[in-house]
Protein backbone atom coordinates (compact mmCIF):
# COMPACT_ATOMS: atom_id res chain seq x y z
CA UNK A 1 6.68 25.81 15.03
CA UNK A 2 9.51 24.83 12.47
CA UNK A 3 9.55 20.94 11.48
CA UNK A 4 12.40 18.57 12.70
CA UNK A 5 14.97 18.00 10.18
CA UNK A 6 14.07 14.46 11.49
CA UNK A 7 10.54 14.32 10.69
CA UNK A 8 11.06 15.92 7.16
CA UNK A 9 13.48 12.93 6.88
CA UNK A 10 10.89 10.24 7.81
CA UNK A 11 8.50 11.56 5.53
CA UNK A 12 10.72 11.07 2.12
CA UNK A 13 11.65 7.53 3.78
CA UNK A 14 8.20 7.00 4.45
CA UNK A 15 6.55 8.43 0.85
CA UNK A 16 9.48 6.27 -0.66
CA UNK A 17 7.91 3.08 0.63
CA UNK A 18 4.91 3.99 -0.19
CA UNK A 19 5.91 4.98 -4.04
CA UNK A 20 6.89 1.31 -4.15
CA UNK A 21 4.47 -0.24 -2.85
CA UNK A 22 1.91 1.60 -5.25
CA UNK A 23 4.39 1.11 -8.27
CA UNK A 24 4.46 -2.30 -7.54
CA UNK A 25 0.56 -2.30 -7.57
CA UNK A 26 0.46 -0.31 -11.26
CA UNK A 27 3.15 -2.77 -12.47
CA UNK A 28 1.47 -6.41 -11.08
CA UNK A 29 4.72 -6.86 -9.43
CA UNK A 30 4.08 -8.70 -5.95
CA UNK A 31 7.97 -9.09 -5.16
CA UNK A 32 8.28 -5.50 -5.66
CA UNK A 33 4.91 -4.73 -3.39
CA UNK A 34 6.73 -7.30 -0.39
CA UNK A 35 9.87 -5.88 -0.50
CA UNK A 36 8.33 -2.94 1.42
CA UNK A 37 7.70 -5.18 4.61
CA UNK A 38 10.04 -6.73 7.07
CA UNK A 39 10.26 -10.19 7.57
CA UNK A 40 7.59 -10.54 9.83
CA UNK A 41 5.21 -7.63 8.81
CA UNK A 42 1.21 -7.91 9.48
CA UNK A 43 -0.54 -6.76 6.39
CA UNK A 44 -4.53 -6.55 7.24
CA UNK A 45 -5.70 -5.61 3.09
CA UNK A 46 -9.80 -4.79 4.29
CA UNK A 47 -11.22 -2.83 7.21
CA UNK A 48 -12.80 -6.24 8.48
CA UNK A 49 -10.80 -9.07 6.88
CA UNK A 50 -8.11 -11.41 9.18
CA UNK A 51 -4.35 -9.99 8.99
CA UNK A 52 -2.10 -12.32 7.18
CA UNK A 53 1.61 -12.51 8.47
CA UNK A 54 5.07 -12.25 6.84
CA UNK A 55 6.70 -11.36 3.71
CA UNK A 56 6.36 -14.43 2.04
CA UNK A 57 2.59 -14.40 2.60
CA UNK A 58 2.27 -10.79 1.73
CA UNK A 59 4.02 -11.90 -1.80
CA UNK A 60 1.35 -14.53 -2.28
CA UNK A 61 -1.54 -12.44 -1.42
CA UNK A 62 -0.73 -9.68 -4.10
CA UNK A 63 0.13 -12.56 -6.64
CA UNK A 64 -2.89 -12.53 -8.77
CA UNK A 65 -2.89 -8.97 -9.62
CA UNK A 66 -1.27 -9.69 -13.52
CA UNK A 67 -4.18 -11.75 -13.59
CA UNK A 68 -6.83 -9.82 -11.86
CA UNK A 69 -6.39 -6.51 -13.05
CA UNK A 70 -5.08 -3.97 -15.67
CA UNK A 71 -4.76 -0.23 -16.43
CA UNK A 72 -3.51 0.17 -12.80
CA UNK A 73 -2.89 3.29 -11.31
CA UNK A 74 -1.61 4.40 -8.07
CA UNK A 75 -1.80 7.31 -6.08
CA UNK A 76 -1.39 8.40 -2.48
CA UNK A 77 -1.55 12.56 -0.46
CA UNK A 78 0.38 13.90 1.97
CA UNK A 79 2.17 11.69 4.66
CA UNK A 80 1.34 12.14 8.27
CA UNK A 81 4.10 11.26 10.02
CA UNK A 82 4.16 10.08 13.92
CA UNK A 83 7.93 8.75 14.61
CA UNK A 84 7.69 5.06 13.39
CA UNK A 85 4.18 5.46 12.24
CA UNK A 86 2.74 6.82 9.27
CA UNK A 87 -0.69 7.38 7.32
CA UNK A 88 -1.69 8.65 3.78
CA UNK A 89 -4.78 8.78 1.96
CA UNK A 90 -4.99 6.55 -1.31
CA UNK A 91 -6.68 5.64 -4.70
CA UNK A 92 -6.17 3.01 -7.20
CA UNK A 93 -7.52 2.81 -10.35
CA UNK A 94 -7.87 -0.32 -12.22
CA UNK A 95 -10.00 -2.35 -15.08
CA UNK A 96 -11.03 -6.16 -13.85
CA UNK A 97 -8.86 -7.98 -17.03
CA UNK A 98 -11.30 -11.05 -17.40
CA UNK A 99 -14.42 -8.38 -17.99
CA UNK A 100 -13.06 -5.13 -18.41
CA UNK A 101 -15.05 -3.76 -15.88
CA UNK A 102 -13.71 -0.16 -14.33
CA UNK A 103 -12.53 -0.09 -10.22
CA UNK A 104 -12.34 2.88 -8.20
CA UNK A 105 -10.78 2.28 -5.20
CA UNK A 106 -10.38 4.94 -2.19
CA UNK A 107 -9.34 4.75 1.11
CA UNK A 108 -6.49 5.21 3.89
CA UNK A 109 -3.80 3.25 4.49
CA UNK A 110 -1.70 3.37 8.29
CA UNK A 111 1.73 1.87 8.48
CA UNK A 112 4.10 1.14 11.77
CA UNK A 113 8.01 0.79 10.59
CA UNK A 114 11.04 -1.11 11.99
CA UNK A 115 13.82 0.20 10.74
CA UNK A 116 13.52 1.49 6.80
CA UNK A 117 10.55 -1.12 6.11
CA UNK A 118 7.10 -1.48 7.24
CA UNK A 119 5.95 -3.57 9.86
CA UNK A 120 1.99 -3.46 10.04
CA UNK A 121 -0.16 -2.34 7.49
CA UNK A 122 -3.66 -1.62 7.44
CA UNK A 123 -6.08 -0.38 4.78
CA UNK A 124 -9.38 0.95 4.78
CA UNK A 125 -11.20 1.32 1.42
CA UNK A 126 -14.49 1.79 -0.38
CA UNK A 127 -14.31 0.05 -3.53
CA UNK A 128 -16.40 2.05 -6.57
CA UNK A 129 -17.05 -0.56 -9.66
CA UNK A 130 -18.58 0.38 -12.93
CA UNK A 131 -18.46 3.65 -14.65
């Protein structure tokens, strides 16, 4: 079955977002992490944890991460794309700044767009700490 011009289309707008968002995340850059949502975007950061709501809120919610954490690194697979939805698998990399302490982060994160930003996203993680 050959793949839609359309789909391989979504995919480079959808790994895009998702290059900034992790770039963002390596460079402790919050503005450039909420500039991937709409407006009114639902960001749920843990499996189990409440959804917060909007750009603004998404902004102050990834805030702390000069602070928090450095070494950062960022990486995400392959896209799977369904229309306005998307999924990848992920893993960040960081050190906790105040102890130095390694973080291994793994997980999945899905995504529904509106338009070229994202409007809901949800991650799932295991976090790893210590070497």
């Amino acid at each position: 079955m050959a793949v839609s011009e359309e789909w391989k289309r979504l995919r480079v707008q959808y790994a895009a977002l998702m290059q900034q968002f992790g770039d963002g995340w390596s460079n402790g850059s919050a503005e450039q992490i909420s500039d991937v949502f709409t407006d009114d975007a639902v960001f749920a950061a843990a499996p189990f944890g409440a959804a917060i709501s909007g750009r603004q809120a998404i902004a102050e919610y990834w805030k702390d991460i000069p602070v928090e954490q450095s070494e950062v690194s960022f990486r995400y697979g392959e896209m799977y794309v369904a229309g306005p939805w998307f999924a990848t698998e992920f893993r960040c990399t960081f050190r906790r700044r105040r102890i130095g302490e390694p973080v291994d982060v793994r997980g999945a994160i899905f995504c529904e767009t509106d338009g070229a930003k994202i409007s809901e996203m949800r991650m799932y993680w295991h976090r790893t700490v210590g070497g």
